[in-house]
Protein backbone atom coordinates (compact mmCIF):
# COMPACT_ATOMS: atom_id res chain seq x y z
CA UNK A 1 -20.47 -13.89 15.62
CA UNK A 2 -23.29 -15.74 13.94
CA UNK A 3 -25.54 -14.16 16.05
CA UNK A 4 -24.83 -10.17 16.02
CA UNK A 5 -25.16 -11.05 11.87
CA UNK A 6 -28.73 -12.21 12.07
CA UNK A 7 -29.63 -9.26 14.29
CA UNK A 8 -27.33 -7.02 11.81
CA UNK A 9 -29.16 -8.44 8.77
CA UNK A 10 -32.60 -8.28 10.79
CA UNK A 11 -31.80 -4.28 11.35
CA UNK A 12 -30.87 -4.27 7.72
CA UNK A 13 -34.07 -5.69 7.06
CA UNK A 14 -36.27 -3.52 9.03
CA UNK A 15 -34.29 -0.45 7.85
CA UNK A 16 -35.50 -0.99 4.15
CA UNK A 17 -38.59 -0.01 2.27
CA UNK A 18 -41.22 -2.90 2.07
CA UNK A 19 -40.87 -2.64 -1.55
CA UNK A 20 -37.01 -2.41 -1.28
CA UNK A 21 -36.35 -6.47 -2.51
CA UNK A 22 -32.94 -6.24 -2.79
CA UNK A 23 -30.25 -8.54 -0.74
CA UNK A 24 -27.87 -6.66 1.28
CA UNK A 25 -26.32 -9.67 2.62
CA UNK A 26 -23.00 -8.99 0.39
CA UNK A 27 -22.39 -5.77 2.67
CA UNK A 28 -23.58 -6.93 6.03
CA UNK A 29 -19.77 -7.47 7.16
CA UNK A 30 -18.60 -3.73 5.56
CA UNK A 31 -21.87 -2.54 7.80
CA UNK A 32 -21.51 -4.42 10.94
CA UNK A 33 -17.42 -3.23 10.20
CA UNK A 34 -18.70 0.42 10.34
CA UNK A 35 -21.41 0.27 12.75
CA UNK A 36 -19.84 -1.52 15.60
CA UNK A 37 -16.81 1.27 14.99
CA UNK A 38 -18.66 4.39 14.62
CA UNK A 39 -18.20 5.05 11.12
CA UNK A 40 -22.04 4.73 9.96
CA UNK A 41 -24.94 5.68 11.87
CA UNK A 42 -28.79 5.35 10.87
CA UNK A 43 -31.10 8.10 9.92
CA UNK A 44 -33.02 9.50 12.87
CA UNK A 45 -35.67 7.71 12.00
CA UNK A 46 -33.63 4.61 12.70
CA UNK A 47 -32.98 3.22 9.21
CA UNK A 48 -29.73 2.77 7.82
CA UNK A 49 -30.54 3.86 4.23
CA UNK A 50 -28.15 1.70 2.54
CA UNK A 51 -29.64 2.47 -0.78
CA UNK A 52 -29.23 5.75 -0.68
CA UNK A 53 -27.04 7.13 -2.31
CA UNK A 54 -23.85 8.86 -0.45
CA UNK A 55 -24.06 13.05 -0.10
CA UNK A 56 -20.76 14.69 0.26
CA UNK A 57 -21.49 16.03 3.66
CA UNK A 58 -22.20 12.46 4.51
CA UNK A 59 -18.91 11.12 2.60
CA UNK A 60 -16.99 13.85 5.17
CA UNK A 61 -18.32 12.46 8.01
CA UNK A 62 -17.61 8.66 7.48
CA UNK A 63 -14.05 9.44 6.50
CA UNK A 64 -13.47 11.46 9.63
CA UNK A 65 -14.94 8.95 11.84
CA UNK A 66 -12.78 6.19 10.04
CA UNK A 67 -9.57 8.26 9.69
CA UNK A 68 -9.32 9.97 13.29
CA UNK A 69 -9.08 13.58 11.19
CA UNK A 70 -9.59 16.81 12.78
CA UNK A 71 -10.34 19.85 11.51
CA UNK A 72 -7.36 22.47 12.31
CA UNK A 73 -10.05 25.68 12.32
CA UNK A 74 -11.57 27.92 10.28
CA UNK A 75 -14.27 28.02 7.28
CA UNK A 76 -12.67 25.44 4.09
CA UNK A 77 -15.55 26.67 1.97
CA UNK A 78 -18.01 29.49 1.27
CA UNK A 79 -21.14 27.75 0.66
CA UNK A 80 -20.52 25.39 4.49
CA UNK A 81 -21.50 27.75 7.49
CA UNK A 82 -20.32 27.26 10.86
CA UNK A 83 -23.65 25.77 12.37
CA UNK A 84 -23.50 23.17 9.42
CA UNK A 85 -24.03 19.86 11.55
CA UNK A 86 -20.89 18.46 8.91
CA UNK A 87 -19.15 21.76 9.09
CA UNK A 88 -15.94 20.19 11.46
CA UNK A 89 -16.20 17.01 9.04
CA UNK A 90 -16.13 18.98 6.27
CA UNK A 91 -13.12 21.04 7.31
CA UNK A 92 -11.23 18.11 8.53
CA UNK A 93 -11.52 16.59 4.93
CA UNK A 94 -10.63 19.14 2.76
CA UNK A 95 -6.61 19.00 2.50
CA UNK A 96 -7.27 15.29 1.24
CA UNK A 97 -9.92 16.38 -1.68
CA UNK A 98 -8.61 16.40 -4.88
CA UNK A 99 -10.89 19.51 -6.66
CA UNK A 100 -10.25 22.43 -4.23
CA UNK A 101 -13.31 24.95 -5.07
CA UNK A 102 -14.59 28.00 -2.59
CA UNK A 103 -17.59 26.10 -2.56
CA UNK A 104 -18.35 22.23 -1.27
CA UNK A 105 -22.11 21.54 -2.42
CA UNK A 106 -23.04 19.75 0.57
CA UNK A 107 -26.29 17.76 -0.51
CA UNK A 108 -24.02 17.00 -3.95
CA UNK A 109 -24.02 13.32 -4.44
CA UNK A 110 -20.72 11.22 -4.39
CA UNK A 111 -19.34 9.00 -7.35
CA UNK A 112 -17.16 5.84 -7.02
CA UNK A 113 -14.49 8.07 -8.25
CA UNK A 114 -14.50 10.44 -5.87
CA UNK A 115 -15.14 8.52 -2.51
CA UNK A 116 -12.31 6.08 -3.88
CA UNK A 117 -10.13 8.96 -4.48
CA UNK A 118 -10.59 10.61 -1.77
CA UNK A 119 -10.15 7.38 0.56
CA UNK A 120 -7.08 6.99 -0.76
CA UNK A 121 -6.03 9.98 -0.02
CA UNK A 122 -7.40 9.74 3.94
CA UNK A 123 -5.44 6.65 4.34
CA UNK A 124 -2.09 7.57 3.45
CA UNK A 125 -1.87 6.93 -0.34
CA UNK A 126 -0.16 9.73 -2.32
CA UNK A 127 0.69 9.45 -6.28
CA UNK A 128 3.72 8.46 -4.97
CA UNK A 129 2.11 5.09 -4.55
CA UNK A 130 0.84 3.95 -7.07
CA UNK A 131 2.95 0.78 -8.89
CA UNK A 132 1.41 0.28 -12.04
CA UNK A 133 0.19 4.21 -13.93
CA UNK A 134 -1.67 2.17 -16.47
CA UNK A 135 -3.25 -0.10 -14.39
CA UNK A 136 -6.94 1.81 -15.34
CA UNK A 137 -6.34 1.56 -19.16
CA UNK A 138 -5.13 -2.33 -18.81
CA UNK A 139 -8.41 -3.79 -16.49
CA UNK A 140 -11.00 -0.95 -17.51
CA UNK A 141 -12.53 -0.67 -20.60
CA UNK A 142 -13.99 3.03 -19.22
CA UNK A 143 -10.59 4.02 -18.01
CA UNK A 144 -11.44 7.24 -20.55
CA UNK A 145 -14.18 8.28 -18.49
CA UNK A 146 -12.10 9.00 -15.09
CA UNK A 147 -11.85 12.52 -14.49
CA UNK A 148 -8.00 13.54 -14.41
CA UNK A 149 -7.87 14.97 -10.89
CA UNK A 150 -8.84 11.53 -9.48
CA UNK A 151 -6.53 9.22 -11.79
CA UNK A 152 -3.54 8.93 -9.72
CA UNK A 153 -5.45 8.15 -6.60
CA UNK A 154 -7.58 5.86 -8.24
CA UNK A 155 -4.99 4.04 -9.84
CA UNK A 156 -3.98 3.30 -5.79
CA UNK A 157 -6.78 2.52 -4.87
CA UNK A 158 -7.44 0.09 -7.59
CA UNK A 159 -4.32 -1.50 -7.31
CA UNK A 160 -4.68 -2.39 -3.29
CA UNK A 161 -8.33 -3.78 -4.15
CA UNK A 162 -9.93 -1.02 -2.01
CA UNK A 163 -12.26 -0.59 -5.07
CA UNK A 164 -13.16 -3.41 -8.02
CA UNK A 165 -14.73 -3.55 -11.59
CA UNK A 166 -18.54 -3.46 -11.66
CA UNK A 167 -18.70 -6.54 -14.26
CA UNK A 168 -17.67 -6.62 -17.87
CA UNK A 169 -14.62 -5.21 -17.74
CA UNK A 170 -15.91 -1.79 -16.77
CA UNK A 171 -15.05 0.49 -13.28
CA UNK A 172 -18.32 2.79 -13.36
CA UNK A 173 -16.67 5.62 -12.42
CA UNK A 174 -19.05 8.52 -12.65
CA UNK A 175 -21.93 5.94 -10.63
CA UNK A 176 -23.34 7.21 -7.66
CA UNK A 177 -22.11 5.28 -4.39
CA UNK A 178 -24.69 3.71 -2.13
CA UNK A 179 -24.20 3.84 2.04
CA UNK A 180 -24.13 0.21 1.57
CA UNK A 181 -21.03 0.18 -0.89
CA UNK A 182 -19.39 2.62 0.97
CA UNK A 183 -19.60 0.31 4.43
CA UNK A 184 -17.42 -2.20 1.75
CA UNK A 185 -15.11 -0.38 0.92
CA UNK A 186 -14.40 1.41 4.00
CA UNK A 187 -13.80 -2.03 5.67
CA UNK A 188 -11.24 -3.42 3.13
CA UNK A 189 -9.51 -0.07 3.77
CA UNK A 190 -9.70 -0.57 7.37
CA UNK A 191 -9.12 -4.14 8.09
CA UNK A 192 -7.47 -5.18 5.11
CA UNK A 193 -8.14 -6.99 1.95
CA UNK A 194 -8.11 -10.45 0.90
CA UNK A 195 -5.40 -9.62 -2.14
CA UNK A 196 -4.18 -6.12 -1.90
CA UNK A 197 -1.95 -7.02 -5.49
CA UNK A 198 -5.31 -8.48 -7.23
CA UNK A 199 -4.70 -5.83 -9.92
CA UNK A 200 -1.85 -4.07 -11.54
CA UNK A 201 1.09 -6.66 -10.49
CA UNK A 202 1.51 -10.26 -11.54
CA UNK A 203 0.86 -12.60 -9.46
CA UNK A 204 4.06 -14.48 -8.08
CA UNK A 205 5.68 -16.47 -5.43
CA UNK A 206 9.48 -16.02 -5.21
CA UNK A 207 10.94 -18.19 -2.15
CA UNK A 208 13.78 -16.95 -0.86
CA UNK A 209 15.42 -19.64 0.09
CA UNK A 210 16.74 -21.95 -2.65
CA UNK A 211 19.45 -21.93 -5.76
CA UNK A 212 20.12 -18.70 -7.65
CA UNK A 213 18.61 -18.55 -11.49
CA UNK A 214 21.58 -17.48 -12.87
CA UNK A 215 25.41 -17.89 -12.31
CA UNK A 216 27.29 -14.88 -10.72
CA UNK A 217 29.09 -14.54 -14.32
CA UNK A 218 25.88 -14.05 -15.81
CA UNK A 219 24.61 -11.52 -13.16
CA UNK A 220 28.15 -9.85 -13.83
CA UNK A 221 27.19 -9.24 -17.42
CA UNK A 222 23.90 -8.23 -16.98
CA UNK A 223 25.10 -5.39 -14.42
CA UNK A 224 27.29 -4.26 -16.68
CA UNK A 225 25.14 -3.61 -19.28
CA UNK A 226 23.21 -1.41 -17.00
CA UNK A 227 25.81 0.95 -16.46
CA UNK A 228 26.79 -0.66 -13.00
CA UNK A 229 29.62 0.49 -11.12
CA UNK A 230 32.89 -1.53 -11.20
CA UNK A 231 32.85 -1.61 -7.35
CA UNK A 232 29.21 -3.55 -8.06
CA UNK A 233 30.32 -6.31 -10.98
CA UNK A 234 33.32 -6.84 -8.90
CA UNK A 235 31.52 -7.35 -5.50
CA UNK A 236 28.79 -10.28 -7.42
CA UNK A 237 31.05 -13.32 -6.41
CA UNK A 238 30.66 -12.34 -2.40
CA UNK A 239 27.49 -12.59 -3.12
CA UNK A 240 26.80 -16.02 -4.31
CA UNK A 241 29.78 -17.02 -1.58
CA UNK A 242 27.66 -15.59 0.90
CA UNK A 243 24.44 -17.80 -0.61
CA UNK A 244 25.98 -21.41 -0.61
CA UNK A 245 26.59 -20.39 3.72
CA UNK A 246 23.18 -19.35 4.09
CA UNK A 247 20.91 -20.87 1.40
CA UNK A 248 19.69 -17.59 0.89
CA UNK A 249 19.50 -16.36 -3.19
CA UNK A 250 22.06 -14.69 -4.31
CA UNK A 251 20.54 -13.32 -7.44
CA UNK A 252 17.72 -12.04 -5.62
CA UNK A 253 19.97 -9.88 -3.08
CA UNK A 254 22.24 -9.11 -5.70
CA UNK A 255 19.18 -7.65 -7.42
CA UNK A 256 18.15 -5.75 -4.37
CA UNK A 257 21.52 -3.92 -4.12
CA UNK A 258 21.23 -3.19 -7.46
CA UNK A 259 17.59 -1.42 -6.99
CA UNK A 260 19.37 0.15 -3.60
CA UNK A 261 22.55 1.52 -4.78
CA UNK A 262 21.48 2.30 -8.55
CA UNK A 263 23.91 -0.42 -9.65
CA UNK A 264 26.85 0.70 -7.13
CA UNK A 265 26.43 4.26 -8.22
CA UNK A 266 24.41 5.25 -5.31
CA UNK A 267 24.01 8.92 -5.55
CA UNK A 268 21.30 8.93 -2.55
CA UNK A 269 21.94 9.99 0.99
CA UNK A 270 24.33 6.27 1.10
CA UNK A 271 28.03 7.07 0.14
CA UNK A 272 29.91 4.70 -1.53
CA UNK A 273 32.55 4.36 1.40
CA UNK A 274 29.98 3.08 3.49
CA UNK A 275 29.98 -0.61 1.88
CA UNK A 276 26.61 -0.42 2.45
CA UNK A 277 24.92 -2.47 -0.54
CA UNK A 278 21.15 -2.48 1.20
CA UNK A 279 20.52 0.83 2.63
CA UNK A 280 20.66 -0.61 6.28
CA UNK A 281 20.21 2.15 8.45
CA UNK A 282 21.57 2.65 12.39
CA UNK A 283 19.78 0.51 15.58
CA UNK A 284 17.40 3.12 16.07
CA UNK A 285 17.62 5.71 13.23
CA UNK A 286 14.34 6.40 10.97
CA UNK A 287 16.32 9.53 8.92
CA UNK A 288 17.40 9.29 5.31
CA UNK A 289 20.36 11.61 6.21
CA UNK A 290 23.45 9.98 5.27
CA UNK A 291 24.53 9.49 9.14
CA UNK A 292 21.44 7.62 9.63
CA UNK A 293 22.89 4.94 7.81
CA UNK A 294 25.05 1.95 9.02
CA UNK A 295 29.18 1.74 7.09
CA UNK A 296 30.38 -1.41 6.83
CA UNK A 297 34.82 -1.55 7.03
CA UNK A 298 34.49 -3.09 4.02
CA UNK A 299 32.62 -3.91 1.00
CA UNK A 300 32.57 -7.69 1.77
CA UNK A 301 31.40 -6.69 5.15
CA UNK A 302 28.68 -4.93 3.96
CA UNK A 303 27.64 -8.00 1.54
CA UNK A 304 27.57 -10.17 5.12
CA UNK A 305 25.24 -7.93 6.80
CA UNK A 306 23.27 -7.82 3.75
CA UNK A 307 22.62 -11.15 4.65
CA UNK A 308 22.55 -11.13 8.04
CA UNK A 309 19.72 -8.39 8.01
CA UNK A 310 17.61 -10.55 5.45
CA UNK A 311 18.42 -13.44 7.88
CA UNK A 312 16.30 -11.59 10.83
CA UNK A 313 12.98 -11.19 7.59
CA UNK A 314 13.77 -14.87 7.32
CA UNK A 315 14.08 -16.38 10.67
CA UNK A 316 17.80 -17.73 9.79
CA UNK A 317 21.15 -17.13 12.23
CA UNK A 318 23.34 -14.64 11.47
CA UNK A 319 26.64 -15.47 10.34
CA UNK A 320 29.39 -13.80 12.78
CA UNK A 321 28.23 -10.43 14.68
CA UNK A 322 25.56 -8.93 13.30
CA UNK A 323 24.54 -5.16 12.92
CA UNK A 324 22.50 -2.94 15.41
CA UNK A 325 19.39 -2.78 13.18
CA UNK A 326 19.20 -7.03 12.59
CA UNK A 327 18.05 -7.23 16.17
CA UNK A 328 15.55 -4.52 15.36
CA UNK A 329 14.28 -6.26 12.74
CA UNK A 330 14.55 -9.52 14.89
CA UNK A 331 12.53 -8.29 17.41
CA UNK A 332 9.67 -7.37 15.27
CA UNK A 333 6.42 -9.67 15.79
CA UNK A 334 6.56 -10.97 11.76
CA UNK A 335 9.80 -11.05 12.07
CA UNK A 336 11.32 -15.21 10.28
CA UNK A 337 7.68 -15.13 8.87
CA UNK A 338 9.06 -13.90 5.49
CA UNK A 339 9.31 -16.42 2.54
CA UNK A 340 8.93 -14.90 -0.69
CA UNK A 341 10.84 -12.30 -2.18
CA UNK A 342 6.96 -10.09 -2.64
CA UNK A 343 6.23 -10.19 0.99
CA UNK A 344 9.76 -7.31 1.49
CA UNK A 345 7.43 -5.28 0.80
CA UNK A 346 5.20 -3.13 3.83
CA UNK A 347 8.54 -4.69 6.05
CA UNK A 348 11.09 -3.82 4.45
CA UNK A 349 9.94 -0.57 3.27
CA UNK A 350 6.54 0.85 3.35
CA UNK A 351 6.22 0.71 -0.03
CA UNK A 352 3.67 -2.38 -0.58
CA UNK A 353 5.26 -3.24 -4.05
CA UNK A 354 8.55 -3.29 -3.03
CA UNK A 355 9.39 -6.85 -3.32
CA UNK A 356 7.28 -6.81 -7.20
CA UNK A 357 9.64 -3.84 -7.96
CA UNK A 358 12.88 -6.11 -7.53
CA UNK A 359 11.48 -9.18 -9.15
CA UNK A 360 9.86 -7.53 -12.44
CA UNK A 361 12.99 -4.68 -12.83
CA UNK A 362 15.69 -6.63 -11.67
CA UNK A 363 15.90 -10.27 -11.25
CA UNK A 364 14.02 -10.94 -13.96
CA UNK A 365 16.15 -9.18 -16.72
CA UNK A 366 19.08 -10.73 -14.59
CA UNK A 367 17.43 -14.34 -15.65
């Protein structure tokens, strides 16, 4: 490893102007990332131009490369003809742009905005989610100067670290992007960042093991000043019976059926008759239809596999039978590597904030 980085930083080197002083040893991991995977090439002339900054046509073709995406035919913009040596790329990459014009401007130079954005959008991320909607106006004191198309995407991006402050309090976004930033951030997209929650959610550790911080009478209360269903303040003492046998906390499954069923109202695809407190769904079933989810003969019965299924996150024994979908979940490689109540969420659901969600709406007005 040591090695292919002195002969990365030597290429580096070699690739830059003589008068070029600058260090580029901060992004020789994002460029050895996108080099040894195809995402970044050198000029022709062999240099790597990572001062330059990033065209769009360029922007098109590192996303491709990075994102597998393929163009599904025909010309995406007036100005982009069909010999274009980015005209595929381009293609490819415009159902994730955010400004849809007849025209791309090829040669047009990117901002952090936009390449943010628009990596977002290439790896999944939707409006849908983002966890914190202010999270530009609380860390940024330029959060004015992001152009509204890009905002929601941003706010994604900023939140799972894929792009960070430039100093001072302030995000830069109308700065061009360099080939050498761009090998960064492309990396923490692709192999992951050091703390996806650095921004937008409070840091926290919430075991999930231990005594519950707050008595089921005072959970009762507090569910019943959120509207809850009787069938849900009358169901509170299983739980806590349920965490003296496994040591799991009540409180903080209590609070998860509470996010689940809307407080024993459900409403969702989950009926009510199927005692189903956790939106378990069938060994085998990825639907949301209503049939894709386990019923339980009982609500108490649907409070033990509750349990049971957090058991299999946890690396605990079930109590009695369990469920079709705990031996899913217990044949899963990370599967007993959960112990906090924040690291639910990418397992149990995709959503990465999951586990935030239950702590900071939930257990924490419960407590």
């Amino acid at each position: 490893m040591r090695k292919r980085l002195f002969i990365l930083m030597a290429v580096i080197c070699v690739s830059m102007p003589a008068a070029a002083a600058e260090d580029w040893s901060w992004a020789a991991s994002g460029v050895e990332y996108c080099m040894e995977n195809g995402i970044i090439n050198g000029y022709e002339n062999g240099e790597l131009g990572l001062g330059d900054n990033l065209t769009r046509a360029q922007m098109a073709k590192i996303l491709c490369e990075a994102y597998d995406l393929k163009s599904i035919g025909g010309a995406a913009f007036s100005d982009v003809p069909q010999n274009h040596w980015a005209f595929s790329y381009i293609a490819a990459l415009a159902p994730y742009m955010q400004k849809q014009a007849q025209e791309f401007h090829e040669s047009q130079l990117v901002t952090r905005e936009e390449f943010a954005a628009t990596l977002a959008s290439a790896a999944g991320l939707t409006s849908a989610s983002v966890r914190n909607n202010d999270i530009l106006t609380d860390n940024f004191t330029d959060y004015d100067e992001v152009d509204p198309d890009y905002r929601s995407l941003l706010c994604a991006a900023v939140e799972r670290g894929l792009i960070r402050g430039k100093g001072e309090g302030m995000l830069a976004p109308k700065d061009l992007l360099t080939r050498a930033e761009v090998c960064v951030l492309i990396e923490r997209a692709k192999a992951g960042v050091d703390d996806p929650f650095e921004l937008g959610v409070r840091q926290s550790r919430t075991a999930m093991i231990g005594q519950a911080g707050c008595t089921v009478e005072e959970a009762q209360a507090w569910a019943a000043s959120k509207g809850a269903h009787e069938r849900f303040v009358n169901i509170a003492p299983v739980y806590w019976q349920y965490g003296e046998l496994t040591g799991i906390r009540p409180d903080i499954l209590y609070a998860q059926a509470a996010k689940e069923t809307a407080y024993g109202n459900y409403g969702g695809a989950v009926l009510p008759e199927q005692n189903n407190w956790a939106g378990i769904k069938k060994y085998g079933q990825n639907g949301d239809a209503t049939e894709d989810h386990e019923s339980f003969s009982t609500p108490e019965e649907g409070v033990r596999a509750h349990f049971n299924h957090m058991s299999a996150y946890l690396g605990l024994a079930p109590i009695g039978e369990p469920h079709g979908r705990y031996q899913s979940v217990a044949s899963m490689p990370w599967a007993g590597t959960v112990v906090y109540l924040e690291e639910l969420g990418g397992k149990w659901c995709p959503d990465l904030y999951y586990g935030f969600s239950i702590l900071h709406n939930y257990l924490e007005e419960m407590e």
